[in-house]
N, C-alpha and C. Protein backbone atom coordinates (compact mmCIF):
# COMPACT_ATOMS: atom_id res chain seq x y z
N UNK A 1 20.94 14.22 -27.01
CA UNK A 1 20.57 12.94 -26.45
C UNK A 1 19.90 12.12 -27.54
N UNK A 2 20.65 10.74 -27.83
CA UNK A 2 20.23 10.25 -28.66
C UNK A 2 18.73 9.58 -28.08
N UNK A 3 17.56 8.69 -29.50
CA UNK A 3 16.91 8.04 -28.71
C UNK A 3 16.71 6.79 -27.64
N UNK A 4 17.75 6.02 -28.22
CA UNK A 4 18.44 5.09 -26.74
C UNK A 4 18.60 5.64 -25.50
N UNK A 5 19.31 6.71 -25.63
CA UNK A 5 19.78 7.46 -24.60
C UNK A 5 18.10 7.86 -23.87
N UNK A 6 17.44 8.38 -24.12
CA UNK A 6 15.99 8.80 -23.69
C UNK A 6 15.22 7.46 -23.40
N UNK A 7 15.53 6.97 -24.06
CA UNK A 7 14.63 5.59 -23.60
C UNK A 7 15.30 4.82 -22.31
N UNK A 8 16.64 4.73 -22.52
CA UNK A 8 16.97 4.29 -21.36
C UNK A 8 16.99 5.00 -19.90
N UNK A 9 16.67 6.27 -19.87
CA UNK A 9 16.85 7.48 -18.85
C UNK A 9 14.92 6.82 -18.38
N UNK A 10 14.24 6.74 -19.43
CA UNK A 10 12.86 6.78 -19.41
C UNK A 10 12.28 5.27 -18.36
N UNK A 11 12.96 4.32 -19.07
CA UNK A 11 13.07 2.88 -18.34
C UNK A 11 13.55 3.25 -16.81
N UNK A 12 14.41 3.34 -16.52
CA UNK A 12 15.48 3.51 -15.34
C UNK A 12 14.26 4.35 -14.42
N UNK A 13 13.60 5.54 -14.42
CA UNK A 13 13.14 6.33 -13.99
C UNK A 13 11.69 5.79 -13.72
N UNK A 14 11.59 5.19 -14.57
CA UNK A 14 9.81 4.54 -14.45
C UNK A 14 10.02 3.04 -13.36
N UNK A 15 10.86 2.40 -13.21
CA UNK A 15 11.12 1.36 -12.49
C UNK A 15 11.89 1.67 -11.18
N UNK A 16 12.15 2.60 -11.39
CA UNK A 16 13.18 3.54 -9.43
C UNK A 16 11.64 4.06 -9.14
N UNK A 17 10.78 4.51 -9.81
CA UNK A 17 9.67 5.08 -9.15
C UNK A 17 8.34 3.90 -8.70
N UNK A 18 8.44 2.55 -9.10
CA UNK A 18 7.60 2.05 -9.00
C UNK A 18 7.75 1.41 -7.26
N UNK A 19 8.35 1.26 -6.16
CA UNK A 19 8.34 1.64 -5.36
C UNK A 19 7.47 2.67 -4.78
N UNK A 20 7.63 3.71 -4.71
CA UNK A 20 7.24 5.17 -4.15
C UNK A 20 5.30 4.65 -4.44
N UNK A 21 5.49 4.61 -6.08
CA UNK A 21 4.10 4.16 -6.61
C UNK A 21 3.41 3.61 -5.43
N UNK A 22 3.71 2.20 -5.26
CA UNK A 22 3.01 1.32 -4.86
C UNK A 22 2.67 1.49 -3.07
N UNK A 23 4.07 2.15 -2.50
CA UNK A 23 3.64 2.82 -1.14
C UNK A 23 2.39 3.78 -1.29
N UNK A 24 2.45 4.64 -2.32
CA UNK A 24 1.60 5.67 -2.18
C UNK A 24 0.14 4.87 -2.17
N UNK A 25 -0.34 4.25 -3.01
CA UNK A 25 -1.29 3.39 -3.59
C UNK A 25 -1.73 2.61 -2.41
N UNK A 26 -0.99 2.26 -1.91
CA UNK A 26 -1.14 1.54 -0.48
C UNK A 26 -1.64 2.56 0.82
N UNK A 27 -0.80 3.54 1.20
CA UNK A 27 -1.28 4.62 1.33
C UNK A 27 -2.46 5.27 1.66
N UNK A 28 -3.40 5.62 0.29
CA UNK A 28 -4.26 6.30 0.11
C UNK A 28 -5.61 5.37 0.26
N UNK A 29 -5.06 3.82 -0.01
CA UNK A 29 -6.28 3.08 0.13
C UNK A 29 -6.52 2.93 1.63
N UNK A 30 -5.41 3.03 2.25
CA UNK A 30 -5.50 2.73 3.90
C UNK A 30 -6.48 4.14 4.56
N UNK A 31 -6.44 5.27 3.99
CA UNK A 31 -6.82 6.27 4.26
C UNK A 31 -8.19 6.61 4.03
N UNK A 32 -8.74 5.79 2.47
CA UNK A 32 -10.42 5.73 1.77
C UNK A 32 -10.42 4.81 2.84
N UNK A 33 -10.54 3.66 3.08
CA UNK A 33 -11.90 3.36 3.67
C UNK A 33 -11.95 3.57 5.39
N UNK A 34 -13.64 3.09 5.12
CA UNK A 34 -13.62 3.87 6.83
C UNK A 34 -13.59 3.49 7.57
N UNK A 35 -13.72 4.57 8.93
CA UNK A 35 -13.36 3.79 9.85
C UNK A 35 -14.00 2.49 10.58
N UNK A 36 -15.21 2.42 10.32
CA UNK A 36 -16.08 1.33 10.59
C UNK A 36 -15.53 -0.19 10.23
N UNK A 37 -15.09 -0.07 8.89
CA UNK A 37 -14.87 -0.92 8.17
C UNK A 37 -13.05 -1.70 9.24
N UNK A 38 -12.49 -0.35 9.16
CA UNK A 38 -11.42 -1.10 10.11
C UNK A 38 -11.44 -1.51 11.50
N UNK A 39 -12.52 -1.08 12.22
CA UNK A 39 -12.90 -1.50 13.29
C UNK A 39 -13.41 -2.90 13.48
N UNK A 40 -14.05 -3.32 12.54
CA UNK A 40 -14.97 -4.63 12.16
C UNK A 40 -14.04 -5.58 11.67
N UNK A 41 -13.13 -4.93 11.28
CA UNK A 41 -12.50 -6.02 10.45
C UNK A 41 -11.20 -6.33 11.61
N UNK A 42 -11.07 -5.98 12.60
CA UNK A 42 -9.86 -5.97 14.00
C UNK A 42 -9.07 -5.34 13.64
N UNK A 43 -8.55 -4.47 12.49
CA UNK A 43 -7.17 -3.95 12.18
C UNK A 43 -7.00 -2.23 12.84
N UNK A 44 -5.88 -2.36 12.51
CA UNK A 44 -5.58 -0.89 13.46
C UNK A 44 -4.95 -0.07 11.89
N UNK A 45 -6.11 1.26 11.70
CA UNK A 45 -5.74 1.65 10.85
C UNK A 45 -4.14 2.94 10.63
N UNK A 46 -4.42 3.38 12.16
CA UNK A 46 -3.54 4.34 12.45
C UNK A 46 -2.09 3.56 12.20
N UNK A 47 -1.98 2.33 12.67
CA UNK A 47 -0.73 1.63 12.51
C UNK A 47 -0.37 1.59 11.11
N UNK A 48 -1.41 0.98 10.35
CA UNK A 48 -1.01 0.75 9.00
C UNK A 48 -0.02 2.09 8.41
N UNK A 49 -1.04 3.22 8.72
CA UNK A 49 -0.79 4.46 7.97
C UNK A 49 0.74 4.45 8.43
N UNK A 50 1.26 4.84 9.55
CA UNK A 50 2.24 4.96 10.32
C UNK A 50 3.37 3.93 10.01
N UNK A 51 3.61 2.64 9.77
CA UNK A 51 3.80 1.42 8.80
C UNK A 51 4.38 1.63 7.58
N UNK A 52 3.58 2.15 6.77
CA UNK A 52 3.38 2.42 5.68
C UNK A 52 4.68 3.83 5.15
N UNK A 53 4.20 4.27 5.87
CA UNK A 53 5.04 5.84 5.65
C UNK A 53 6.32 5.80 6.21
N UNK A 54 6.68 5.01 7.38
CA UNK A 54 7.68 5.24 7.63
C UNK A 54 8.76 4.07 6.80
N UNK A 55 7.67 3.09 6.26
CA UNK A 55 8.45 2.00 5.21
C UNK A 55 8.90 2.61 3.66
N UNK A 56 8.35 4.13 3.79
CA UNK A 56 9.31 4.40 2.65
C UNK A 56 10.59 5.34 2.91
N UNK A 57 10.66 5.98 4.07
CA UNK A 57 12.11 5.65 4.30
C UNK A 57 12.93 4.44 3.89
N UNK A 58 12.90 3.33 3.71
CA UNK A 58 13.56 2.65 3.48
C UNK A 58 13.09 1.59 2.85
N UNK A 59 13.10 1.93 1.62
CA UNK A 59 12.77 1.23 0.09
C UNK A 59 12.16 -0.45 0.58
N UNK A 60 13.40 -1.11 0.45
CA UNK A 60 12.51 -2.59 0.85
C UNK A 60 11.66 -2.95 1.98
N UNK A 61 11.97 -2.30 2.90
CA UNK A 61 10.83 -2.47 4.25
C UNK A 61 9.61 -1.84 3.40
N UNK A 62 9.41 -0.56 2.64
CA UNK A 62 8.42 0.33 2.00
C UNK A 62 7.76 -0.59 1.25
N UNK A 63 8.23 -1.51 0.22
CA UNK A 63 7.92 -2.37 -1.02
C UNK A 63 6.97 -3.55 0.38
N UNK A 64 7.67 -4.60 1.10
CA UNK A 64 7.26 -5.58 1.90
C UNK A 64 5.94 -4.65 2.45
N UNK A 65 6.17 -4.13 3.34
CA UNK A 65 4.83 -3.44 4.05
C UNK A 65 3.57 -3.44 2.97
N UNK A 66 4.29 -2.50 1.92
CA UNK A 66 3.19 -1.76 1.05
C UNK A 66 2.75 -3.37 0.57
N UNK A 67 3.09 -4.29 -0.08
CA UNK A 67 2.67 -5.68 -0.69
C UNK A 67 1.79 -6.24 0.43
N UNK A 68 2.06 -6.44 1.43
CA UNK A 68 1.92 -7.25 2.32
C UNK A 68 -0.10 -6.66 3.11
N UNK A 69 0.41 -5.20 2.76
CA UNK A 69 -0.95 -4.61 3.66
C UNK A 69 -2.13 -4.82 1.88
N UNK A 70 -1.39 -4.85 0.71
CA UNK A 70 -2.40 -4.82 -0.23
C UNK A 70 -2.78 -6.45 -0.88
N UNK A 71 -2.28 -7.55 0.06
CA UNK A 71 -2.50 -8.39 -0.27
C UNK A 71 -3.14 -9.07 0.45
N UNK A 72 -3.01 -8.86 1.84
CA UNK A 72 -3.19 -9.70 3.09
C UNK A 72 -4.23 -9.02 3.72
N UNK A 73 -4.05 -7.82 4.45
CA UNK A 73 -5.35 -6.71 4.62
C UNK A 73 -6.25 -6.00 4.28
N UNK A 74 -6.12 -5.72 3.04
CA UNK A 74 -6.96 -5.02 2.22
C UNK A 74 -8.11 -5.54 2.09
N UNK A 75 -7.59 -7.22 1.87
CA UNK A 75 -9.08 -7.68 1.21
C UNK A 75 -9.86 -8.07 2.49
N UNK A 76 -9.54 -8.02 3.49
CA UNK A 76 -9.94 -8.51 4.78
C UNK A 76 -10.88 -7.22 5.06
N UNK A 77 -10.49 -5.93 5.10
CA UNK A 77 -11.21 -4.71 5.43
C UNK A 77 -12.28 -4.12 4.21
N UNK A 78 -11.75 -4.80 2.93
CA UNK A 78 -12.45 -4.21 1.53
C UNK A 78 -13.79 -5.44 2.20
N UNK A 79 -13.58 -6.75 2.45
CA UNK A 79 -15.08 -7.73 2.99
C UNK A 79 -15.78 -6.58 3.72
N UNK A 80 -14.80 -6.31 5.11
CA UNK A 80 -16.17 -5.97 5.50
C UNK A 80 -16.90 -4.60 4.92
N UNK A 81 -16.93 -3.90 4.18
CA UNK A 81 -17.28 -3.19 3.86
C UNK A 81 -18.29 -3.72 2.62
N UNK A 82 -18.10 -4.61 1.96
CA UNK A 82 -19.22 -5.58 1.42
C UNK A 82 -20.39 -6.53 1.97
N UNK A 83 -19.92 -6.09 3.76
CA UNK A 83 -20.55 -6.96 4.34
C UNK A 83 -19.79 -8.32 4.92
N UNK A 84 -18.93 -8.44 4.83
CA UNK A 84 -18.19 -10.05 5.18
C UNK A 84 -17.46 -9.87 6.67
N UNK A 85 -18.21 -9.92 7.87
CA UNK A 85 -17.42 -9.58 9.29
C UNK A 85 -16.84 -11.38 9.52
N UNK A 86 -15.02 -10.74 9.61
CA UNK A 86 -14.34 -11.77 10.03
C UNK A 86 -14.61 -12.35 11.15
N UNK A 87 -14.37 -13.40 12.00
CA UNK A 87 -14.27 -13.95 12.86
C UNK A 87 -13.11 -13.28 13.32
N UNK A 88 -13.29 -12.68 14.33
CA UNK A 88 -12.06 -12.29 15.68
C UNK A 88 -11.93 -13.36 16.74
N UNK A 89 -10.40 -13.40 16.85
CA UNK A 89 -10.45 -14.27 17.86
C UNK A 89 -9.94 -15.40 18.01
C-alpha cells in the first residue's frame, strides 16, 4: 500500500466516522448532566437519550437530532445548571 493509498483509506475512514462521533458526543452529554437540571429546564431527558440512539440507526436523522439537541438544548439545560431557569410556558 502505497502512501496515497493510506492516506486516502485514512481520510475516507475519519469522515464516515464523524457521524457516529458526534451522536456519541451528543449522547454522553445528554447522560452527564442531571437530572435536576433537565427538570428545570422543561426537557425530557429520557426522550432525548431514546432520540438520539435510535437516530443512529439512520445516519441523517442521527447527524439532525445529534446537531439539533447540541445546539438548541444543550445550552438551554447547560443555563440551568449555571443557574439560568427558563421561562416555561
Amino acid at each position: 500500500m502505497s502512501v496515497g493509498e493510506f492516506a486516502w483509506v485514512t481520510l475516507v475512514v475519519a469522515v464516515s466516522s464523524l457521524p457516529l462521533a458526534l451522536s456519541v458526543w451528543a449522547l454522553l452529554d445528554v447522560a452527564r448532566r442531571p437530572a435536576w437540571a433537565w427538570g428545570l429546564s422543561g426537557r425530557d431527558r429520557v426522550l432525548w437519550l431514546f432520540a438520539i440512539l435510535a437516530g443512529i440507526l439512520c445516519v441523517p436523522v442521527g447527524v439532525m437530532l445529534s446537531a439539533w439537541y447540541l445546539l438548541r438544548v444543550r445550552p438551554v439545560v447547560a443555563g440551568v445548571e449555571r443557574g439560568r431557569i427558563p421561562e416555561i410556558g
